[in-house]
N, C-alpha and C. Protein backbone atom coordinates (compact mmCIF):
# COMPACT_ATOMS: atom_id res chain seq x y z
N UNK A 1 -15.98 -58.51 42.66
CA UNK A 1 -16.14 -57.09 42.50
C UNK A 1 -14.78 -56.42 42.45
N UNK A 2 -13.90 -57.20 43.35
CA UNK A 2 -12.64 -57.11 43.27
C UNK A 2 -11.88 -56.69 41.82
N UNK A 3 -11.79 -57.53 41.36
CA UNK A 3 -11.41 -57.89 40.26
C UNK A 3 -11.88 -57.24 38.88
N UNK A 4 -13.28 -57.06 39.02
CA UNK A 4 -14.15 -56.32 37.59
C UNK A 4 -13.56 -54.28 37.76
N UNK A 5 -13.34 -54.23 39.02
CA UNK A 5 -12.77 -52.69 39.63
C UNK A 5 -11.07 -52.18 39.14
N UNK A 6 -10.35 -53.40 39.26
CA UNK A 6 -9.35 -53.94 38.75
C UNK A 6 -8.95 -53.69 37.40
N UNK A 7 -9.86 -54.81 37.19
CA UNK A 7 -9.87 -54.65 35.45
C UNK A 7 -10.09 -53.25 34.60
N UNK A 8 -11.04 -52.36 35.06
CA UNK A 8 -11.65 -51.37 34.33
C UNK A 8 -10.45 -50.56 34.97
N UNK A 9 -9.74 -50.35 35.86
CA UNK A 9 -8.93 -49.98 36.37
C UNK A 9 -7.33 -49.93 34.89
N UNK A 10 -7.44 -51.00 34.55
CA UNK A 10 -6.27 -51.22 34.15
C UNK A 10 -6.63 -50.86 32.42
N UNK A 11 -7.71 -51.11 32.21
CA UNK A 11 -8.31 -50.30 30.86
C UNK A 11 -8.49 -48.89 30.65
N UNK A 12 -8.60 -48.37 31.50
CA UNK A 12 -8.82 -47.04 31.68
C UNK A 12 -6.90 -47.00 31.64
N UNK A 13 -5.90 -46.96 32.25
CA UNK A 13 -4.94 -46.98 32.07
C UNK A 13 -4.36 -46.99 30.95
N UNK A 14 -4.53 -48.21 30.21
CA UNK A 14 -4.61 -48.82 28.90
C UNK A 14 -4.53 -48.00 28.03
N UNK A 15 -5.62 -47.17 27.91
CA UNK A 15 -6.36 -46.35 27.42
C UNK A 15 -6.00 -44.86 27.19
N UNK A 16 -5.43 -44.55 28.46
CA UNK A 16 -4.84 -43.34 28.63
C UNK A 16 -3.28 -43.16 27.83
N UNK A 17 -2.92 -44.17 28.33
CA UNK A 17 -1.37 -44.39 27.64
C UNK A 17 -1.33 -44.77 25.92
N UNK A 18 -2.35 -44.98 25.83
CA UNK A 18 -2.54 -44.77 24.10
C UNK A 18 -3.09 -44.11 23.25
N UNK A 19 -3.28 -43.02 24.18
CA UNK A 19 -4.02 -41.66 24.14
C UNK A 19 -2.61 -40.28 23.78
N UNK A 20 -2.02 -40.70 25.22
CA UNK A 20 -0.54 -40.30 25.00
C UNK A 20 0.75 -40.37 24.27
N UNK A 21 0.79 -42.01 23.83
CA UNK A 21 1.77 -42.24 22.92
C UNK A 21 1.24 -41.94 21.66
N UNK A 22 0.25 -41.85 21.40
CA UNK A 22 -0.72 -41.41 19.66
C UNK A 22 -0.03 -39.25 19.21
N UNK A 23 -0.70 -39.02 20.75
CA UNK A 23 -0.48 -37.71 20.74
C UNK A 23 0.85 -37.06 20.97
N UNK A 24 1.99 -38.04 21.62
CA UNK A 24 3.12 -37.61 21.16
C UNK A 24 3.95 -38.58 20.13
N UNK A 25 3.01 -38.72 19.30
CA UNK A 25 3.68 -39.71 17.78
C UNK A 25 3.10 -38.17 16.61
N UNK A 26 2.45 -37.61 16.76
CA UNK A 26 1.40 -37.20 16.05
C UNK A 26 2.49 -35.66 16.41
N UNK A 27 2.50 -35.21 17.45
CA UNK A 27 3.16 -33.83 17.68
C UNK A 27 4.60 -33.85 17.18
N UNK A 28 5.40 -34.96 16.87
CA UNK A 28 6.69 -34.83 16.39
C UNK A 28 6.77 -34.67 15.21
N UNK A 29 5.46 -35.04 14.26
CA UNK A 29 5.48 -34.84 12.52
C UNK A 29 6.38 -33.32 12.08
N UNK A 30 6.48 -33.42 11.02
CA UNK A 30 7.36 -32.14 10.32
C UNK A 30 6.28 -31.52 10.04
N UNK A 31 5.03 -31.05 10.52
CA UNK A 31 3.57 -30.22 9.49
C UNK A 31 3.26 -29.14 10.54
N UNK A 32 3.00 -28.00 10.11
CA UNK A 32 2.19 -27.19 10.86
C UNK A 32 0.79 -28.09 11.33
N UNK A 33 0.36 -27.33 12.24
CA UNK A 33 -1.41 -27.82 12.30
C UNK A 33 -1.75 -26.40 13.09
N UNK A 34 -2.79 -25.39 11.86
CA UNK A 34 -2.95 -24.33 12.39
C UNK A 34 -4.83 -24.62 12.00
N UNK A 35 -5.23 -24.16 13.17
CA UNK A 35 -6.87 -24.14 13.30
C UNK A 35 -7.11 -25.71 12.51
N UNK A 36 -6.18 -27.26 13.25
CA UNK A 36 -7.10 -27.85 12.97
C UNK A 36 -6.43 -29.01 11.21
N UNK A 37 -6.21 -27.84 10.80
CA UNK A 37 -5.27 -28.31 9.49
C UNK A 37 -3.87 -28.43 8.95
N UNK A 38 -3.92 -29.87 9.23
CA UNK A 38 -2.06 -30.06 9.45
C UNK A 38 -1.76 -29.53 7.49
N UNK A 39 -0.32 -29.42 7.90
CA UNK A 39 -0.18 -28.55 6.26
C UNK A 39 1.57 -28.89 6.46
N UNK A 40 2.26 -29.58 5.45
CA UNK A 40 3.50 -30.03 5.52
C UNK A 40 4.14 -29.80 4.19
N UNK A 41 5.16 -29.33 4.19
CA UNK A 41 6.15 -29.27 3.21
C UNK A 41 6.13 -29.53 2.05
N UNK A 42 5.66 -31.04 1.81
CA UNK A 42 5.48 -31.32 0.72
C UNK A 42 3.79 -31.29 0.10
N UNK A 43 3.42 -31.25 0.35
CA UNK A 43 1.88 -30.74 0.35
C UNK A 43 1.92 -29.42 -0.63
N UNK A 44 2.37 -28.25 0.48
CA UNK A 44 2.76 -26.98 -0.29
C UNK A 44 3.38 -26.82 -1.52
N UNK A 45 4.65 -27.81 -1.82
CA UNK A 45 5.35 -28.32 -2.75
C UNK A 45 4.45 -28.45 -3.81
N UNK A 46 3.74 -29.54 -3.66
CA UNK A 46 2.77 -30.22 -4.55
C UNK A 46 1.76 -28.89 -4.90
N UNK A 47 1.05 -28.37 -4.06
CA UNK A 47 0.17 -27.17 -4.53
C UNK A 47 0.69 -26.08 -5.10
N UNK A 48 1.64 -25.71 -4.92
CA UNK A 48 2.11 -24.60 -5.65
C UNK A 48 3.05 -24.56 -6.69
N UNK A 49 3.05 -25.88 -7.42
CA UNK A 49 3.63 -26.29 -8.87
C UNK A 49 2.23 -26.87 -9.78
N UNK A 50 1.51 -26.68 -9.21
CA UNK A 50 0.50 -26.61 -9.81
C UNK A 50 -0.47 -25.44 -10.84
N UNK A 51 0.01 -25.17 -11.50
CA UNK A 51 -1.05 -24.07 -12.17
C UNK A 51 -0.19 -22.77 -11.93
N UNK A 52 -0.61 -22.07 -12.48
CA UNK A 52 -0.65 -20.48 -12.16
C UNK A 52 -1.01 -19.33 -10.95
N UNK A 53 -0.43 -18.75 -10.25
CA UNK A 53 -1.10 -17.78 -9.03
C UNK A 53 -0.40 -16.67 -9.18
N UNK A 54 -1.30 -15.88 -8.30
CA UNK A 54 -1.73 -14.20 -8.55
C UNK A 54 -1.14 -14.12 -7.24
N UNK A 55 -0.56 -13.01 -6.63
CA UNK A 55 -0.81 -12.02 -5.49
C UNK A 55 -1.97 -12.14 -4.99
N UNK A 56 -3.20 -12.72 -4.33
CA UNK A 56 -4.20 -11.89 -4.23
C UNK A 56 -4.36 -10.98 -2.70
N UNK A 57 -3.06 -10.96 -2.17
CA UNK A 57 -2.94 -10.10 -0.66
C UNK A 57 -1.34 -10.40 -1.00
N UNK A 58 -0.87 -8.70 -0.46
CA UNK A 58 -0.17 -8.91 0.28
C UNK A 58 0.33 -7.63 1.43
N UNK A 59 0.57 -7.60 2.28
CA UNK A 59 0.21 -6.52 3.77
C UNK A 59 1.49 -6.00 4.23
N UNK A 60 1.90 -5.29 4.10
CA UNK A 60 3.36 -4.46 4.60
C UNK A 60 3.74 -2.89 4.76
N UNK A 61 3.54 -2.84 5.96
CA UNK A 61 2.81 -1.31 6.03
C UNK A 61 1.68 -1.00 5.89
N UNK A 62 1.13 -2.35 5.22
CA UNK A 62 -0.66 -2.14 4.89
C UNK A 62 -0.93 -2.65 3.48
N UNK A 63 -1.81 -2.34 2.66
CA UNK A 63 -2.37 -3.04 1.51
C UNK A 63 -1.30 -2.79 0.56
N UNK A 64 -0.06 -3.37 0.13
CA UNK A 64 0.72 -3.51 -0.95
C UNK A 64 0.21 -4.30 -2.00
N UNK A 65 -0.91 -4.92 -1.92
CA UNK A 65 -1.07 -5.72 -2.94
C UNK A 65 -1.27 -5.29 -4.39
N UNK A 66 -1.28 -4.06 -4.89
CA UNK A 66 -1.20 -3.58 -6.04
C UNK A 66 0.09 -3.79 -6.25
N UNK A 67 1.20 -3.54 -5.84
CA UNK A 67 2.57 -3.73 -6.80
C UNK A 67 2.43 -5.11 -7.51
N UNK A 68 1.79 -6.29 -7.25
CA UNK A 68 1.62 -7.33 -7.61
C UNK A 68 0.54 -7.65 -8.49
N UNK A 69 -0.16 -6.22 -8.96
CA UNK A 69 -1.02 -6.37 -10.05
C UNK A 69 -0.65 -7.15 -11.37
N UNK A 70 -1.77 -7.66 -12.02
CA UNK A 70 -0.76 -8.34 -13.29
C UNK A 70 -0.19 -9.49 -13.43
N UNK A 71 0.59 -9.71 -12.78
CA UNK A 71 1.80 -10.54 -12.28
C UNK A 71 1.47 -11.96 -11.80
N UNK A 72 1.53 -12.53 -13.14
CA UNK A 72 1.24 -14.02 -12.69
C UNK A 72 2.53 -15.19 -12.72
N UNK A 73 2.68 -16.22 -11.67
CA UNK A 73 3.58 -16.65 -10.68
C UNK A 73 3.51 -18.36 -11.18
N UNK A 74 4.52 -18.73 -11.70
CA UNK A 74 4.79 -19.96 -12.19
C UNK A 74 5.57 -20.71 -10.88
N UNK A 75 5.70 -21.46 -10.95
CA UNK A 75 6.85 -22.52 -9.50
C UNK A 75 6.98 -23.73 -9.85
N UNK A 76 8.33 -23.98 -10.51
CA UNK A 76 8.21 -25.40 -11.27
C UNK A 76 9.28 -26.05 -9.99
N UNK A 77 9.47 -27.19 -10.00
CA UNK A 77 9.74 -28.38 -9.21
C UNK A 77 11.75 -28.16 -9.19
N UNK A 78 12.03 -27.43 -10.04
CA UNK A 78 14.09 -27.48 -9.99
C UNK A 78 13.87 -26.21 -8.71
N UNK A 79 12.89 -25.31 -8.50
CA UNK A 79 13.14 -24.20 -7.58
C UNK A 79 13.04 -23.12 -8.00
N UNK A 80 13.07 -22.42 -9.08
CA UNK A 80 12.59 -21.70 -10.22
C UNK A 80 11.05 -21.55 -9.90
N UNK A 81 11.13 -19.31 -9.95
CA UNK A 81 10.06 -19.22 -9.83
C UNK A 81 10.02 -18.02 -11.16
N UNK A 82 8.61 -17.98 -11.85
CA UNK A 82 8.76 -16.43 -13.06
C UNK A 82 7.51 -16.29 -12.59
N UNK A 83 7.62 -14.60 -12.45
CA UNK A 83 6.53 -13.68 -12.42
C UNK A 83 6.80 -12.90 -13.97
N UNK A 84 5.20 -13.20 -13.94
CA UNK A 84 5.01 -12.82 -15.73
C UNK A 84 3.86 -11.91 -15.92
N UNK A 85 4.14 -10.80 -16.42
CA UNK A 85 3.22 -9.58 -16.90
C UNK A 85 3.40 -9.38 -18.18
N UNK A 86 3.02 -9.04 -18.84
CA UNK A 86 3.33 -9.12 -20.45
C UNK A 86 3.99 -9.81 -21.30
N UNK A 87 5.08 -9.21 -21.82
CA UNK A 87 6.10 -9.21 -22.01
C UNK A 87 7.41 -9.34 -21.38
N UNK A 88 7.30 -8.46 -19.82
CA UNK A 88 8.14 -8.78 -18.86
C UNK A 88 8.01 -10.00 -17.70
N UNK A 89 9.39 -11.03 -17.53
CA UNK A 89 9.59 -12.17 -16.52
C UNK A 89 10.59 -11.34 -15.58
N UNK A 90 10.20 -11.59 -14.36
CA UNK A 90 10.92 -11.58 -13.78
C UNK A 90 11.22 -13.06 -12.59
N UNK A 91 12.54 -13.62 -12.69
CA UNK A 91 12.58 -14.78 -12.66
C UNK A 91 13.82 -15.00 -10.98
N UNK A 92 13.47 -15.96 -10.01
CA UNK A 92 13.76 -15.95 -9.15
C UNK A 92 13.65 -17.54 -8.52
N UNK A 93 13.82 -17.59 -6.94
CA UNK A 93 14.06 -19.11 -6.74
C UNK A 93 12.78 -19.09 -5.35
N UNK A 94 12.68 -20.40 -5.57
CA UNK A 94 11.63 -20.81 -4.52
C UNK A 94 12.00 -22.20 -3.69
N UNK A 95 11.89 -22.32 -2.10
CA UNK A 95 12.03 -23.46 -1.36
C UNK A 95 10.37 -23.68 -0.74
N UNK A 96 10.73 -24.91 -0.39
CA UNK A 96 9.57 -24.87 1.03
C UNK A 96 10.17 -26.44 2.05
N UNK A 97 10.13 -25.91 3.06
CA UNK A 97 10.52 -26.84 3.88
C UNK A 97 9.82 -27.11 5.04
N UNK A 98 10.94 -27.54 5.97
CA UNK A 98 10.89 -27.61 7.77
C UNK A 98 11.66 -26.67 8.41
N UNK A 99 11.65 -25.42 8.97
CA UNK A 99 12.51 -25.15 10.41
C UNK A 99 11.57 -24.14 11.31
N UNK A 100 12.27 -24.70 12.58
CA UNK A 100 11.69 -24.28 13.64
C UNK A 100 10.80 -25.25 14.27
N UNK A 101 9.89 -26.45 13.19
CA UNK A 101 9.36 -27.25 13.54
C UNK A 101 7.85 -26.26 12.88
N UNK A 102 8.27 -25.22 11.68
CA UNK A 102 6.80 -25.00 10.68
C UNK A 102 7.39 -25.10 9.59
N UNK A 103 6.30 -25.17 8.81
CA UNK A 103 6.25 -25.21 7.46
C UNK A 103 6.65 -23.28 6.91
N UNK A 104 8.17 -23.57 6.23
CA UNK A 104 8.61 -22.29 5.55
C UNK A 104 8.29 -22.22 4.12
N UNK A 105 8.45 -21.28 3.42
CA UNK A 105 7.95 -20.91 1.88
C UNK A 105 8.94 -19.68 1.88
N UNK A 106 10.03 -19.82 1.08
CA UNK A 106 11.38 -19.32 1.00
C UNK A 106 11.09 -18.71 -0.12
N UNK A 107 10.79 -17.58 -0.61
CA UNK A 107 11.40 -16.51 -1.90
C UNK A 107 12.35 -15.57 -1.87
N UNK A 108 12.84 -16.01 -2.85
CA UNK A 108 14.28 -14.68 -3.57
C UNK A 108 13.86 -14.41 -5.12
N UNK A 109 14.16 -13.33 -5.41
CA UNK A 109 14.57 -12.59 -6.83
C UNK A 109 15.18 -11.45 -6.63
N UNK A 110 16.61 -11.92 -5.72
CA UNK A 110 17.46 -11.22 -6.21
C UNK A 110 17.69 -9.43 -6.33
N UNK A 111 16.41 -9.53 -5.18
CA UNK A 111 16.60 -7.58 -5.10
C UNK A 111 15.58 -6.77 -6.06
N UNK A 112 14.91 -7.77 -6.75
CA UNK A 112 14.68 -6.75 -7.71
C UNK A 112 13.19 -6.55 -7.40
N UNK A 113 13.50 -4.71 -7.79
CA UNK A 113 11.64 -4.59 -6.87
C UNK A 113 10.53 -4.18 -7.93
N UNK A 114 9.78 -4.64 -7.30
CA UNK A 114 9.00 -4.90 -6.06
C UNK A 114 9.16 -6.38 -5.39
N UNK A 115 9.53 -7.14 -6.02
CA UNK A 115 9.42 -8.35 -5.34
C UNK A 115 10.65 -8.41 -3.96
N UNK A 116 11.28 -7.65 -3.84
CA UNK A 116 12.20 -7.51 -3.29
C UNK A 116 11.58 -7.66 -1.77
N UNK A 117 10.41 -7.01 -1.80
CA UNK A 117 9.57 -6.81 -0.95
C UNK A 117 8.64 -8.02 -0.53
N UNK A 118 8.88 -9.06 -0.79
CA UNK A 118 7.90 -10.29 -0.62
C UNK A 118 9.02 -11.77 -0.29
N UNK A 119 10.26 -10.81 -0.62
CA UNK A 119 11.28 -12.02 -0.62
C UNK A 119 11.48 -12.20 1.13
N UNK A 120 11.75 -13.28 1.45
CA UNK A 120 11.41 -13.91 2.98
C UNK A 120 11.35 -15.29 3.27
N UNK A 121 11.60 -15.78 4.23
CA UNK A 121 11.21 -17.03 4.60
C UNK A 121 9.90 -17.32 5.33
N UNK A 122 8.65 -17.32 4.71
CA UNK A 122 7.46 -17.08 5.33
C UNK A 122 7.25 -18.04 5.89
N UNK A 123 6.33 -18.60 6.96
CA UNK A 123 5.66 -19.14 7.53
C UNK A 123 4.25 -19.77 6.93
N UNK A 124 3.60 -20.80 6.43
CA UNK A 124 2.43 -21.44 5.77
C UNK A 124 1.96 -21.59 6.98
N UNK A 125 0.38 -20.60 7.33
CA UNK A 125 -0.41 -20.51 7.81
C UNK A 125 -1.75 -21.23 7.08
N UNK A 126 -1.53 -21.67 5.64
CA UNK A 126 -2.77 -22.21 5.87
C UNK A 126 -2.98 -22.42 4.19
N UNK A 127 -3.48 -23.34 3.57
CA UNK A 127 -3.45 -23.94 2.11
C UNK A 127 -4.20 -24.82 1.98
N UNK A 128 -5.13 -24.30 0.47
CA UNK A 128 -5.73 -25.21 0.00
C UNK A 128 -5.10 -25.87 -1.66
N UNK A 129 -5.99 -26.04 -2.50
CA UNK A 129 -5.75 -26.34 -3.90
C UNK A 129 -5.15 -25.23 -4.81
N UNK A 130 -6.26 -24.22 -4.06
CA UNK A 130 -6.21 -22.67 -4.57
C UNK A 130 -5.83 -21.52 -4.22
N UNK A 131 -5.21 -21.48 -2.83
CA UNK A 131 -4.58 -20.81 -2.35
C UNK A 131 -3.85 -21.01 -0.95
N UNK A 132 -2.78 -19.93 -1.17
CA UNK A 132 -1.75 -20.62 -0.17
C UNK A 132 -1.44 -19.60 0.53
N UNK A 133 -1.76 -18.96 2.01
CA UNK A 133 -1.36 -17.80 3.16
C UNK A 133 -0.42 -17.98 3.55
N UNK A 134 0.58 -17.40 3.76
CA UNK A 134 1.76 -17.07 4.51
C UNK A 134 1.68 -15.51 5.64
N UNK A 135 2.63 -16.14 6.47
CA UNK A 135 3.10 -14.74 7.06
C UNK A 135 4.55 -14.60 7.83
N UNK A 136 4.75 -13.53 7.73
CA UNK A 136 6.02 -13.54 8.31
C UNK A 136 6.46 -12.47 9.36
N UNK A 137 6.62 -12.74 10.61
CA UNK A 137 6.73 -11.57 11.71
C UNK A 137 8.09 -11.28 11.42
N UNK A 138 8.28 -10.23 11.31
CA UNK A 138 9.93 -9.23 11.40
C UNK A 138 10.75 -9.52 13.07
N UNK A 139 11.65 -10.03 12.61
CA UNK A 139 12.63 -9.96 14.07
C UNK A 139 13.38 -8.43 14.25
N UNK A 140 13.32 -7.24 13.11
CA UNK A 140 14.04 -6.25 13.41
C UNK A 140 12.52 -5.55 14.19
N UNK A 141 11.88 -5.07 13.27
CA UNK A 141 10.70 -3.99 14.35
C UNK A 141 9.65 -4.73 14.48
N UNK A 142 9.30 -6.16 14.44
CA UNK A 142 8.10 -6.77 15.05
C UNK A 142 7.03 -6.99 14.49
N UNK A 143 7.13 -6.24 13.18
CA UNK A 143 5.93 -6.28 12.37
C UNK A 143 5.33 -7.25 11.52
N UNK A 144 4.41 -7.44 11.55
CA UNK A 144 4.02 -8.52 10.82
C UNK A 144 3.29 -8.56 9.39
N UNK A 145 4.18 -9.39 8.73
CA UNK A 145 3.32 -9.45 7.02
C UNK A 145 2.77 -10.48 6.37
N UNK A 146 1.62 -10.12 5.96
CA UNK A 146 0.93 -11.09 5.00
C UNK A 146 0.82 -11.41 3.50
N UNK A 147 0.82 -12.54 3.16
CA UNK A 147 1.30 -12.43 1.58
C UNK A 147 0.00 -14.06 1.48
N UNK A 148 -0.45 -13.50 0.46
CA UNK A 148 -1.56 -14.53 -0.11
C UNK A 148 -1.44 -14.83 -1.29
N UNK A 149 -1.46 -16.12 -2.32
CA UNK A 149 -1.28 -16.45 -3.75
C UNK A 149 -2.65 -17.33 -3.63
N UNK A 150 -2.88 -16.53 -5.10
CA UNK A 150 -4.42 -17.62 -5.17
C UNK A 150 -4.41 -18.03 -6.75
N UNK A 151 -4.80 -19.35 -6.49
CA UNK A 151 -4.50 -19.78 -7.85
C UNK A 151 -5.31 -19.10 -9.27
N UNK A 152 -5.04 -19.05 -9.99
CA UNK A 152 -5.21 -18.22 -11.92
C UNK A 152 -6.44 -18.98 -11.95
């Protein structure tokens, strides 16, 4: 009885410690995991050189998402991004990485507005095939913004 007490003793141990080393193998990855769904760098990469996307949110001061009427959003693989409405491109650069230990989504164009207003190092809160959430809290007044692309 000794021994069978022992044993389950040392399985249960076993057990625990590979419970632990899984879960800190798993917490050092480079990926967000928000509600559940890990979401990494290159993932985002991959989805958003894919196809065409729209604005379909974006929140700053509140519903800005009309300046982004129109305006459909290319992202090819050199970093190069064009927002295209007619006749008019307006053409700018795109990253996505690791820091902080989340997944960032880096836009610039260079001042020129409205996009001026979306340019940031956002935070990927959350992505599918078809669309990709970001947000980004302000370190000057605290505020927080949302910016949504959903695929064409």
């Amino acid at each position: 009885m000794k021994n069978a007490n022992h044993k389950l003793i040392l399985q249960s141990f076993a057990k625990l410690t590979l419970y632990f080393v899984v879960l800190t193998v798993t917490s050092c990855t480079k990926s967000n995991s928000v509600g559940g769904i890990n979401i990494s760098a290159s993932q985002t990469k991959s989805i958003i050189q894919n196809g065409s996307w729209k604005v379909s949110y974006f929140f700053d001061s509140g519903d800005e998402t009309y300046k982004f009427s129109g305006y459909n959003f290319t992202f090819n693989a050199t970093g190069a991004v064009a927002a295209i409405k007619s006749s008019t491109t307006i053409n700018g650069t795109w990253s996505s990485g690791n820091d902080d230990s989340q997944v960032k989504f880096v836009l610039d164009f260079n001042g020129v507005s409205p996009f001026n207003d979306i340019e940031d190092d956002w935070h990927v809160i959350s992505q599918t095939n078809s669309e990709v959430k970001l947000i980004d809290v302000s370190g000057g007044n605290g505020g927080t913004d949302y910016l949504t692309f959903s695929k064409n």
